[in-house]
N, C-alpha and C. Protein backbone atom coordinates (compact mmCIF):
# COMPACT_ATOMS: atom_id res chain seq x y z
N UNK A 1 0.85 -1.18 0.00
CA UNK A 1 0.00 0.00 0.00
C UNK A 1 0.89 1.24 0.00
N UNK A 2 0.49 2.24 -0.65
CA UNK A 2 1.53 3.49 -1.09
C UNK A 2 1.32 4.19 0.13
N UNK A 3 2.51 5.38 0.44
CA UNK A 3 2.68 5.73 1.48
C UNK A 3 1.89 7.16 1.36
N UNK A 4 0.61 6.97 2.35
CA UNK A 4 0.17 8.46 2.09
C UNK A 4 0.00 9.75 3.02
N UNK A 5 1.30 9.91 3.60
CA UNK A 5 2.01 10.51 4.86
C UNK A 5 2.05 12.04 4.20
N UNK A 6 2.42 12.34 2.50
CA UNK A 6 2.76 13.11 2.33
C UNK A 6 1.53 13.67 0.99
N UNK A 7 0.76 13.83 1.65
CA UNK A 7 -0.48 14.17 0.80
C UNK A 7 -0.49 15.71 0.62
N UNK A 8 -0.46 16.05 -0.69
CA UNK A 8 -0.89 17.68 -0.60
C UNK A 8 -1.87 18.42 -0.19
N UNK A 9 -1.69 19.80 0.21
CA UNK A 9 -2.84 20.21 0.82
C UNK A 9 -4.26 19.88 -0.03
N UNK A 10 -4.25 20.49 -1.57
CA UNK A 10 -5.28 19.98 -2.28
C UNK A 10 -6.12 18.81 -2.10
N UNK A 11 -4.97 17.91 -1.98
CA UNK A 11 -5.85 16.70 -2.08
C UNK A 11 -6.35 15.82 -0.99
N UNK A 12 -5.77 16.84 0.71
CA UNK A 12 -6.54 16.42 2.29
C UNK A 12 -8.05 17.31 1.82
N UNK A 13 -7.78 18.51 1.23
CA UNK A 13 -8.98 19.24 1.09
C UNK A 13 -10.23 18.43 0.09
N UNK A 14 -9.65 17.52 -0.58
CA UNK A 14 -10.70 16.97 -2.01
C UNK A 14 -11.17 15.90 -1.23
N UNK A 15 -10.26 15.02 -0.14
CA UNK A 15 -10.61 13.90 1.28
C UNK A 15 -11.59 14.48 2.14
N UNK A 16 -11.12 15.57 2.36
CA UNK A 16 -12.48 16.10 3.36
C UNK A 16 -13.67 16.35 2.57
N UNK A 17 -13.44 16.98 1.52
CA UNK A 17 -14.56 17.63 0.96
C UNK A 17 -15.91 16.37 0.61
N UNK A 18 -14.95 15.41 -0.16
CA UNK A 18 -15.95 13.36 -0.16
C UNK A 18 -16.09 13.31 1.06
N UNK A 19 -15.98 13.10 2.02
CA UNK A 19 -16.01 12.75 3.23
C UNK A 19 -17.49 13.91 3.42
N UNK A 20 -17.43 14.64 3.83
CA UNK A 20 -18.34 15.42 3.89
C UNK A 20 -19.63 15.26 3.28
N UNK A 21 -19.19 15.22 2.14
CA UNK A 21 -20.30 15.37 1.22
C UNK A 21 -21.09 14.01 1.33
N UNK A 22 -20.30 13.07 1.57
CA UNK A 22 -21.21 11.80 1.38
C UNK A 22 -21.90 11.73 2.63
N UNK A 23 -21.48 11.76 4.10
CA UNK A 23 -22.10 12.20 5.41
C UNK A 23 -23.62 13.22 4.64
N UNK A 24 -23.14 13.74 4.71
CA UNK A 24 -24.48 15.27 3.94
C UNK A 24 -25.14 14.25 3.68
N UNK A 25 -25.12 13.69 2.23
CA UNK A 25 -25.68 12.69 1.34
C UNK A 25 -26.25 11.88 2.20
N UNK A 26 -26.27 11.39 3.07
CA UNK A 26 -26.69 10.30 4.21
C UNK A 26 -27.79 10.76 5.02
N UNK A 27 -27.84 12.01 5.50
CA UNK A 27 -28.87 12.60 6.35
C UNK A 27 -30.06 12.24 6.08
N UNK A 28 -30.64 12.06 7.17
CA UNK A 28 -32.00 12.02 6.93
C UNK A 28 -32.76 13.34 7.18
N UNK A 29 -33.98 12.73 6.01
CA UNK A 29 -35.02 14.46 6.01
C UNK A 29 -34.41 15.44 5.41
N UNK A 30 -33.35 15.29 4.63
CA UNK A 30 -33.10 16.28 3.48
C UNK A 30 -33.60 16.28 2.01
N UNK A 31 -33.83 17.24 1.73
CA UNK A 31 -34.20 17.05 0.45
C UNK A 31 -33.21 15.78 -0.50
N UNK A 32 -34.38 15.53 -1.87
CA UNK A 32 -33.58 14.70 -2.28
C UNK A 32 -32.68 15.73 -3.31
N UNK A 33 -32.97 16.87 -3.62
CA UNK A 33 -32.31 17.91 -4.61
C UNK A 33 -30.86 18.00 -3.66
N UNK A 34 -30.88 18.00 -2.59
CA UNK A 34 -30.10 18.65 -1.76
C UNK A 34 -28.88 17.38 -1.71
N UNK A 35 -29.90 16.20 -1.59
CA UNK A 35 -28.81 14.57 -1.89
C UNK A 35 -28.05 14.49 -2.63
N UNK A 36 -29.03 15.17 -3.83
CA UNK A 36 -28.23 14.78 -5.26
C UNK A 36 -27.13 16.07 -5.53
N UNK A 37 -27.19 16.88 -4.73
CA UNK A 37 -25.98 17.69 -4.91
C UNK A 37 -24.77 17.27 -3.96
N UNK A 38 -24.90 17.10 -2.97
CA UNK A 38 -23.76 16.51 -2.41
C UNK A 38 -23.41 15.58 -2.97
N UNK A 39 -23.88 14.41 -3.63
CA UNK A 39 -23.52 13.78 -4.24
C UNK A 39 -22.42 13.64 -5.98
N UNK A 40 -23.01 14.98 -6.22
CA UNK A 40 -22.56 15.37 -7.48
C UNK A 40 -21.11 16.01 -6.67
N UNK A 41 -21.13 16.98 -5.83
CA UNK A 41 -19.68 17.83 -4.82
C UNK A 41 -18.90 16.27 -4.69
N UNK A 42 -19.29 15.06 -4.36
CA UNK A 42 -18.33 14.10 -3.75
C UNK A 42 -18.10 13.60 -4.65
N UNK A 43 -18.28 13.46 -6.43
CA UNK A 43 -17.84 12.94 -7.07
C UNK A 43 -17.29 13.89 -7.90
N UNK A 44 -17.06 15.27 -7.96
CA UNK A 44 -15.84 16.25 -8.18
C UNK A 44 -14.77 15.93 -7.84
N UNK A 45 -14.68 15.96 -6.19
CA UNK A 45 -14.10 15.83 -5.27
C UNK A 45 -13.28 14.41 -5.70
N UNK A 46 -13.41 13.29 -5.67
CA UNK A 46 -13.35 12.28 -6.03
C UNK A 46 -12.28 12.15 -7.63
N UNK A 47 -13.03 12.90 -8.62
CA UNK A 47 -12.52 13.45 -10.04
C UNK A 47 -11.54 13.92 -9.91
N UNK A 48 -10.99 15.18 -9.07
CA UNK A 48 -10.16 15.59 -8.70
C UNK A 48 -9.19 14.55 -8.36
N UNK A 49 -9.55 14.14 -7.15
CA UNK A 49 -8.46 12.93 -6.61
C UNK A 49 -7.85 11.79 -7.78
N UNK A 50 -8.79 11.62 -8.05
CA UNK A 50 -8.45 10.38 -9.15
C UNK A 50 -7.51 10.60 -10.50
N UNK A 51 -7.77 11.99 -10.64
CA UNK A 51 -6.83 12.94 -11.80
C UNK A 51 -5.23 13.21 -11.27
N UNK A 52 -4.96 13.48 -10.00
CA UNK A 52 -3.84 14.05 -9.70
C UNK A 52 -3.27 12.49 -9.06
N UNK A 53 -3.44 11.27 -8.81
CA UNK A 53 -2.73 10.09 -7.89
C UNK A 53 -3.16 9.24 -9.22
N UNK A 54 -1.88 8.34 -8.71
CA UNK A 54 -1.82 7.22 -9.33
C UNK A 54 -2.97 5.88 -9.02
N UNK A 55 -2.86 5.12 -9.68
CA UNK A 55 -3.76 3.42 -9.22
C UNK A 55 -3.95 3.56 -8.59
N UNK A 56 -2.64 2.68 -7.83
CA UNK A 56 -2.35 2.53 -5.96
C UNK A 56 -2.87 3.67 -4.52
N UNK A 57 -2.30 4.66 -5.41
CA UNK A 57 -2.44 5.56 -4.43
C UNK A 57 -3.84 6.25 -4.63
N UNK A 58 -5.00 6.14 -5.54
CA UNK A 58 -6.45 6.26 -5.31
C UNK A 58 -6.95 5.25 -5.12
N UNK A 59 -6.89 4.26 -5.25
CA UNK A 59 -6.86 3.09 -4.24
C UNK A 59 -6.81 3.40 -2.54
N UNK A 60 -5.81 3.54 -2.36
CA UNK A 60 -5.58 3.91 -0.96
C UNK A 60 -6.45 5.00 -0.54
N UNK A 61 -6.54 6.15 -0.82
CA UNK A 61 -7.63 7.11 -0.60
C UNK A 61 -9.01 6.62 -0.40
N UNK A 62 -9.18 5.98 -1.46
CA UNK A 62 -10.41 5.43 -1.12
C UNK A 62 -10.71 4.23 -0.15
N UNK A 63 -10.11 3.99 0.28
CA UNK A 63 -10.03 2.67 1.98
C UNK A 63 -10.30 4.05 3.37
N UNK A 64 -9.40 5.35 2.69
CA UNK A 64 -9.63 6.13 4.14
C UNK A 64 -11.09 6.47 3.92
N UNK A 65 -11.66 7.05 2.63
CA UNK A 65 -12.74 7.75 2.59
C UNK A 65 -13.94 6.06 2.75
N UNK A 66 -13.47 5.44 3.00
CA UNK A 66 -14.54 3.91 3.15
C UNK A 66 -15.41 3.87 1.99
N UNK A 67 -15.57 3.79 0.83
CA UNK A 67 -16.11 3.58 -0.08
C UNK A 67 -15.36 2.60 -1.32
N UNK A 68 -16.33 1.93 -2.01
CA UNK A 68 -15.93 1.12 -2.76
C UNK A 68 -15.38 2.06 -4.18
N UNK A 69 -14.25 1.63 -4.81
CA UNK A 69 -13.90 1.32 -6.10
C UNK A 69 -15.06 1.69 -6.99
N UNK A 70 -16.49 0.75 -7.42
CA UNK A 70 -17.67 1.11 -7.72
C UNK A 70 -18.24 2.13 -7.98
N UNK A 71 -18.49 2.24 -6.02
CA UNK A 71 -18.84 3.59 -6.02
C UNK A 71 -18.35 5.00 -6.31
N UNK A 72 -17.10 4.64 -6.20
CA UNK A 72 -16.49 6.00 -7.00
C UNK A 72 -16.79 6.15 -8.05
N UNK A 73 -16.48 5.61 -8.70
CA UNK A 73 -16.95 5.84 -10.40
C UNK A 73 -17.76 6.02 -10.48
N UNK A 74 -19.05 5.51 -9.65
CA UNK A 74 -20.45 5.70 -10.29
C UNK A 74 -20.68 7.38 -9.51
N UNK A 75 -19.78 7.70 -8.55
CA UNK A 75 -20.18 9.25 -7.98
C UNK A 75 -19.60 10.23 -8.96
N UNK A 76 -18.26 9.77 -9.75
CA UNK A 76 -17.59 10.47 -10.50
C UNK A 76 -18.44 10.77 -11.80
N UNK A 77 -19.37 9.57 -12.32
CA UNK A 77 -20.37 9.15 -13.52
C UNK A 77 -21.53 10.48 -13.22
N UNK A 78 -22.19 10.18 -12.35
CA UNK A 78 -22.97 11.23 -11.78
C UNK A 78 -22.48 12.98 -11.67
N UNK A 79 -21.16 13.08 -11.27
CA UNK A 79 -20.49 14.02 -11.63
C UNK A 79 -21.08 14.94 -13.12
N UNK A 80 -20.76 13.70 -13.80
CA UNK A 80 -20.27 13.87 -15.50
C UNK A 80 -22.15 14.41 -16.02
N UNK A 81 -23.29 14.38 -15.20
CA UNK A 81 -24.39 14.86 -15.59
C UNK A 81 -25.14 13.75 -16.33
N UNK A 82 -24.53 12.49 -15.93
CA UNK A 82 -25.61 11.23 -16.18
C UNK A 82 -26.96 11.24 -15.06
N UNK A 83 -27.63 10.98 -15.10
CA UNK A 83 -28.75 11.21 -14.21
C UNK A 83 -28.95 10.20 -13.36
N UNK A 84 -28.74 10.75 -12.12
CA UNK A 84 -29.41 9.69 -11.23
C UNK A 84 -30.04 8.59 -11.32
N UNK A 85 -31.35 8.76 -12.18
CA UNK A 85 -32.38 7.52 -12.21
C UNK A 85 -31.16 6.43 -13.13
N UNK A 86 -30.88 6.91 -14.22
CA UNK A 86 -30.37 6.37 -14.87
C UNK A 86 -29.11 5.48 -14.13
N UNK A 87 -27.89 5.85 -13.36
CA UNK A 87 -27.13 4.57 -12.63
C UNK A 87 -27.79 3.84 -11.43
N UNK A 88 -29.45 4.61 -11.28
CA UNK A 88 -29.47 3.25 -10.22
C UNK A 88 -30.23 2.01 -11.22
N UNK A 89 -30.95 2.81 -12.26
CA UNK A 89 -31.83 1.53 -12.99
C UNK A 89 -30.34 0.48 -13.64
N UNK A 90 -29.30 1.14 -13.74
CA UNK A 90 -27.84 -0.02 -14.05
C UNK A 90 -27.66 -0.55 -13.09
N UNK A 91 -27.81 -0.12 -12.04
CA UNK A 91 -26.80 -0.80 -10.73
C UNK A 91 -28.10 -2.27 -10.24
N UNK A 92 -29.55 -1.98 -10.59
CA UNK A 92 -30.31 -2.40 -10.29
C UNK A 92 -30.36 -3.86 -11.63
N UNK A 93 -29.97 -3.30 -12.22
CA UNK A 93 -29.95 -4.62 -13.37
C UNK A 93 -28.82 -5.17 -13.32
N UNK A 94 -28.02 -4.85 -12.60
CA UNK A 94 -26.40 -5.20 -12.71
C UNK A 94 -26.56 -6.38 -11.73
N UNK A 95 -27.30 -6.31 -10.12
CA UNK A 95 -27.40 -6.46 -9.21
C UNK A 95 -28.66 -7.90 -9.40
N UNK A 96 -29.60 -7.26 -10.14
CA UNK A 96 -30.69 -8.73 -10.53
C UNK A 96 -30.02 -9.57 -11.43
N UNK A 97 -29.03 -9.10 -11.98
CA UNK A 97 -28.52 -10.26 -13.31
C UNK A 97 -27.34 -11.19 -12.45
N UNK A 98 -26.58 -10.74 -11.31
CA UNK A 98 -25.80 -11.42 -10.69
C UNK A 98 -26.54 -12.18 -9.65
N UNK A 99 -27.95 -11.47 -8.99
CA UNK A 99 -28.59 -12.60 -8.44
C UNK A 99 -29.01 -13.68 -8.88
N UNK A 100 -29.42 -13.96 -10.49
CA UNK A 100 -29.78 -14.80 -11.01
C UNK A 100 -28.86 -15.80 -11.58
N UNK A 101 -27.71 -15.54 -11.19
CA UNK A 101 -26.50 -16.63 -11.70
C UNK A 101 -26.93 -17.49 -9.89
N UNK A 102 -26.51 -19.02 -10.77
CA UNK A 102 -26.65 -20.50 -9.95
C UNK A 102 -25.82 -20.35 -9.07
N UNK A 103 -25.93 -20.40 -7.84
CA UNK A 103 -25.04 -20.45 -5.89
C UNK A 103 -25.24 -19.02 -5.88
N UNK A 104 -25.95 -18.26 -6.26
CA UNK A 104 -25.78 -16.64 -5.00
C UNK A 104 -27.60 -16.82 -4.73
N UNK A 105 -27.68 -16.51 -3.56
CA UNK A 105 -29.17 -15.95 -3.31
C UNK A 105 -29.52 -14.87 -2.82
């Protein structure tokens, strides 16, 4: 795992800023307009990160910020002005087509 002792200021600020934003994103009784913007801020945030570090080392970022690989992309996707409905009706077919393979239930 790459050593990430020596992180630039930018990119503790682009850690906090996901971090944040996805907390936000989590609340309950917020609007959902209000969801889907934090959501869109944490996959900037995210864009950012993923632009300036290597593999390994957004890899590693993403173990501190606790989120999957996946989900980044799909926050970064959302970023990019794909629409909401639209990656969950993928994630939702992605998710029924792997339930329907033989040994998962």
């Amino acid at each position: 795992m790459p050593d990430l002792t020596e992180i630039e200021i930018a990119d503790q600020h682009n850690i906090s800023g996901a971090k944040f934003s996805l907390i936000e994103a989590k609340q309950r009784g917020v609007s959902l307009r209000y969801k889907n913007a934090r959501l869109k801020d944490a996959g900037e945030h995210l864009r950012r990160l993923k632009y300036t570090r290597t593999g390994p080392e957004f890899e590693a970022i993403l173990l501190t910020i606790d989120i999957s690989r996946r989900r980044a992309y799909e926050l970064m996707a959302l970023k990019s002005q794909k629409a909401l409905d639209n990656l969950r009706l993928a994630t939702a077919q992605r998710v029924q087509k792997h339930r329907q393979k033989p040994g998962n239930s």
